[in-house]
Protein backbone atom coordinates (compact mmCIF):
# COMPACT_ATOMS: atom_id res chain seq x y z
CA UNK A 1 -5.53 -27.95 -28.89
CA UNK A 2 -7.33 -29.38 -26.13
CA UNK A 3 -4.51 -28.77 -23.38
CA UNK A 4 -3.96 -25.18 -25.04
CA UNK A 5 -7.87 -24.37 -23.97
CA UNK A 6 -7.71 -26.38 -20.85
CA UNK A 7 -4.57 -23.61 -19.80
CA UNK A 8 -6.64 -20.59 -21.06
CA UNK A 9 -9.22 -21.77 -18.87
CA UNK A 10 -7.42 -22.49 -15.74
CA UNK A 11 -5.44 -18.97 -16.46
CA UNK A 12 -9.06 -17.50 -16.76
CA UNK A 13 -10.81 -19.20 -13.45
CA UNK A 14 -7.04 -17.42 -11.59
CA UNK A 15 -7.35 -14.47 -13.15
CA UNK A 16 -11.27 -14.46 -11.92
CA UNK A 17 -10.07 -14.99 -8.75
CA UNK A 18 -8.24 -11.60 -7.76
CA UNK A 19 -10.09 -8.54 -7.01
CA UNK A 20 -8.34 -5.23 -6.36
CA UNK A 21 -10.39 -2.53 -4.48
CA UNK A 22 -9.75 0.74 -3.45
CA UNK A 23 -10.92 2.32 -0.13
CA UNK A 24 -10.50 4.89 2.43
CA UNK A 25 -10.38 5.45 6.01
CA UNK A 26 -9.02 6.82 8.98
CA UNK A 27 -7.41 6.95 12.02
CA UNK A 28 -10.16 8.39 14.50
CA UNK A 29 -9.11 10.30 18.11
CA UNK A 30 -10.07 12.70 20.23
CA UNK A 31 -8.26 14.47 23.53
CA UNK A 32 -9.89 13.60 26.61
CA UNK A 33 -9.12 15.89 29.23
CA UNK A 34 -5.37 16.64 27.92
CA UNK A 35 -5.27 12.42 26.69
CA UNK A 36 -4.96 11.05 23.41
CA UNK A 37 -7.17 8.54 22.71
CA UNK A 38 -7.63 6.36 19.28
CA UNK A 39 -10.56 5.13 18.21
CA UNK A 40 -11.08 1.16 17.66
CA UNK A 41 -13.97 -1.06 16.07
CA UNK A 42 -13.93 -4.41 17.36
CA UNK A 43 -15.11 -6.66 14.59
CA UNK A 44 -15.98 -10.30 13.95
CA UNK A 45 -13.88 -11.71 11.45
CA UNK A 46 -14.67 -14.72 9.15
CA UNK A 47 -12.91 -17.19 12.06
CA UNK A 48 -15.35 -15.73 14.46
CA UNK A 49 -12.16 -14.11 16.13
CA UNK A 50 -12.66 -10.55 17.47
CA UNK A 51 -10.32 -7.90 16.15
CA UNK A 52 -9.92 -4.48 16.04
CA UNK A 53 -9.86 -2.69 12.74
CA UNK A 54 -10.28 0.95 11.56
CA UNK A 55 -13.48 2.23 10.01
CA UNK A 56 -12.42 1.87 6.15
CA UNK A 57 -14.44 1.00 3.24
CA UNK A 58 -14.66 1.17 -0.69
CA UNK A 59 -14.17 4.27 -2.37
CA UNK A 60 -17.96 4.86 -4.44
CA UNK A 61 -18.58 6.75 -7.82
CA UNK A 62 -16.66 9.65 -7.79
CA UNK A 63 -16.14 10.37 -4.30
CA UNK A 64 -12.09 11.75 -3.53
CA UNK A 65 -10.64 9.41 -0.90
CA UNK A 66 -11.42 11.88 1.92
CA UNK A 67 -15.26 12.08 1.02
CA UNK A 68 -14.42 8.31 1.35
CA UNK A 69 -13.16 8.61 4.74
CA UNK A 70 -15.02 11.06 6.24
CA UNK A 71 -18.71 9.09 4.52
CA UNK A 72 -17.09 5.29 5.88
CA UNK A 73 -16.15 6.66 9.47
CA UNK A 74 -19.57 8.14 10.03
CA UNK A 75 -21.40 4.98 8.49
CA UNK A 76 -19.15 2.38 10.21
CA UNK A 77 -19.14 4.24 13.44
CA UNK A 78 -22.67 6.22 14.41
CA UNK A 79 -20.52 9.24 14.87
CA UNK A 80 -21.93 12.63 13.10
CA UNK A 81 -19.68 13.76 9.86
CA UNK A 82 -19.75 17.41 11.09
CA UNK A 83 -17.90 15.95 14.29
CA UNK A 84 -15.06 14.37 12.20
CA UNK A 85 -12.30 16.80 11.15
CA UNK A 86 -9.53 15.30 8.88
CA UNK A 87 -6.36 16.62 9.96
CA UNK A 88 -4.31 15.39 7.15
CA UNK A 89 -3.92 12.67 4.83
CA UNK A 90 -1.19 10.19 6.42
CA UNK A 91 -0.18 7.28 3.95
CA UNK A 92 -1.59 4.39 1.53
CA UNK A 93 -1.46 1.41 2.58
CA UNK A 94 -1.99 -1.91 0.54
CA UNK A 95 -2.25 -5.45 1.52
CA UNK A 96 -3.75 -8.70 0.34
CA UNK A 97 -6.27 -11.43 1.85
CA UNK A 98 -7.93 -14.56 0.90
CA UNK A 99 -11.27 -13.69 1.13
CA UNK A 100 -12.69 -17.38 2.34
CA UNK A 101 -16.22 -15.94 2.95
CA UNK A 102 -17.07 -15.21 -0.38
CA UNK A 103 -17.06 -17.82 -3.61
CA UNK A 104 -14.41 -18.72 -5.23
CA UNK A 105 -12.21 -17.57 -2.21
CA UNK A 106 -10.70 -14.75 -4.25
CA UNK A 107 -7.50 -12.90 -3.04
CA UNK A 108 -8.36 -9.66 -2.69
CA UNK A 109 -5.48 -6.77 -3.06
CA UNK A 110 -6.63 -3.57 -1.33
CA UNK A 111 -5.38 -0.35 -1.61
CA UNK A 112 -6.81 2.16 1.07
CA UNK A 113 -5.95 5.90 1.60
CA UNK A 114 -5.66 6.85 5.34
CA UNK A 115 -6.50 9.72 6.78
CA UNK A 116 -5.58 11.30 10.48
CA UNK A 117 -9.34 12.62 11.83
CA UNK A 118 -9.86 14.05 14.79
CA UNK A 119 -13.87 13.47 16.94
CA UNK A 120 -14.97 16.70 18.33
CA UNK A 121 -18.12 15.31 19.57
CA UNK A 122 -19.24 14.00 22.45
CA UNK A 123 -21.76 11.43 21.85
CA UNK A 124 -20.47 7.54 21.88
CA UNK A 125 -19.84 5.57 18.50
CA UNK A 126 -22.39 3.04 18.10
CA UNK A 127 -20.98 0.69 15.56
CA UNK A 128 -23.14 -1.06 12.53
CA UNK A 129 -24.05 -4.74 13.48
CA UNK A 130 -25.35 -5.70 10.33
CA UNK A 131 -21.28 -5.14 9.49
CA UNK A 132 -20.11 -7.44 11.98
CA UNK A 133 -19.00 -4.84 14.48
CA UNK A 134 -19.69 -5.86 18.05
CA UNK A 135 -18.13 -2.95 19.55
CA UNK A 136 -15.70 -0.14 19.87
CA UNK A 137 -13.16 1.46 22.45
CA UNK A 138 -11.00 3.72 22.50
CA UNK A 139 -7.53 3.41 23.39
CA UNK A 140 -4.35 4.97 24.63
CA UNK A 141 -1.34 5.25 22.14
CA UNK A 142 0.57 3.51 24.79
CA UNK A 143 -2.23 1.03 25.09
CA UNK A 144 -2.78 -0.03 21.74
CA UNK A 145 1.05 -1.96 21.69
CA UNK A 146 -0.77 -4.44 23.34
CA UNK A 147 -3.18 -5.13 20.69
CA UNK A 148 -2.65 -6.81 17.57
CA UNK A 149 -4.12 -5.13 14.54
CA UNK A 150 -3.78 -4.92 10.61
CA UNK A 151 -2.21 -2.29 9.98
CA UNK A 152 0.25 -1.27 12.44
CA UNK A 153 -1.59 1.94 14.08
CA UNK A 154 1.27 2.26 16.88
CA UNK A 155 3.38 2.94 13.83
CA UNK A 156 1.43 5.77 12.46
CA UNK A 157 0.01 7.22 15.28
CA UNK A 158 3.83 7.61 16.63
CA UNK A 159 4.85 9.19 13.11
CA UNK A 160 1.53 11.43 13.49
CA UNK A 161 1.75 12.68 17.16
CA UNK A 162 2.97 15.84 16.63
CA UNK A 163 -0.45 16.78 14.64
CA UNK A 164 -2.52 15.16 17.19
């Protein structure tokens, strides 16, 4: 009896321990003087490593996944929603990640929705600090092989192009 609850409760404290969350984001550009150019947030990741990510984050209430995207670019970037224009919806993604920052360390599976938007502005994004962005810029297609970046943006900006 006593090893049959001492499973249940190490099946529990794993079972605790995996989050799945669903968000939605984009893929941000504009064309500068006849050049593409993609939109990049650097943030600080739980290393204290600087990456680049796209603006993303967790789908609320009952917001549609391109409310989602459209709300999280604006927040996460300083850029006005009427500026953003979602071209079309491109793919879901999904991935999973230790999440060492927060108890527990739970492995988080995340499903997000991504979206192809194009800027039409003309003011500069100023990313949220209290986020743990640092920064932006915006890159080249041709530039951003260079980078390293979850997930693989050269892939879907090359499959996307055409609507750019």
């Amino acid at each position: 009896m006593i090893i049959l609850l001492c499973e249940l409760f190490i099946s529990y404290i794993f079972t605790m321990t995996e989050l799945y969350e669903k968000s939605a984001g984009g893929i941000v550009y504009r064309n500068r003087s006849g050049e593409i150019e993609i939109l990049m947030l650097a943030w600080r990741n739980a290393r204290d490593d600087i990456e680049y990510v796209l603006p993303k984050w967790h789908i609320e209430n009952d917001e549609s996944p391109m409310e989602t995207a459209l709300r999280e670019i604006s927040e996460e970037t300083g850029l006005r929603e009427k500026d953003l224009k979602v071209i079309k919806f491109m793919n879901t993604i999904n991935y999973s990640f230790t999440a060492t920052y927060l108890e527990w360390a739970p492995i988080i599976h995340k499903e997000v929705s991504l979206f192809l938007v194009k800027y039409t502005g003309h003011a500069e994004p100023r990313p949220r600090k209290e986020e743990r962005f640092v920064g932006y810029k915006w890159f080249t297609p041709d530039a951003l092989k260079d980078v390293w970046m979850k997930p693989d943006v050269v892939w879907f900006i090359e499959k996307n192009k055409h609507f750019m």
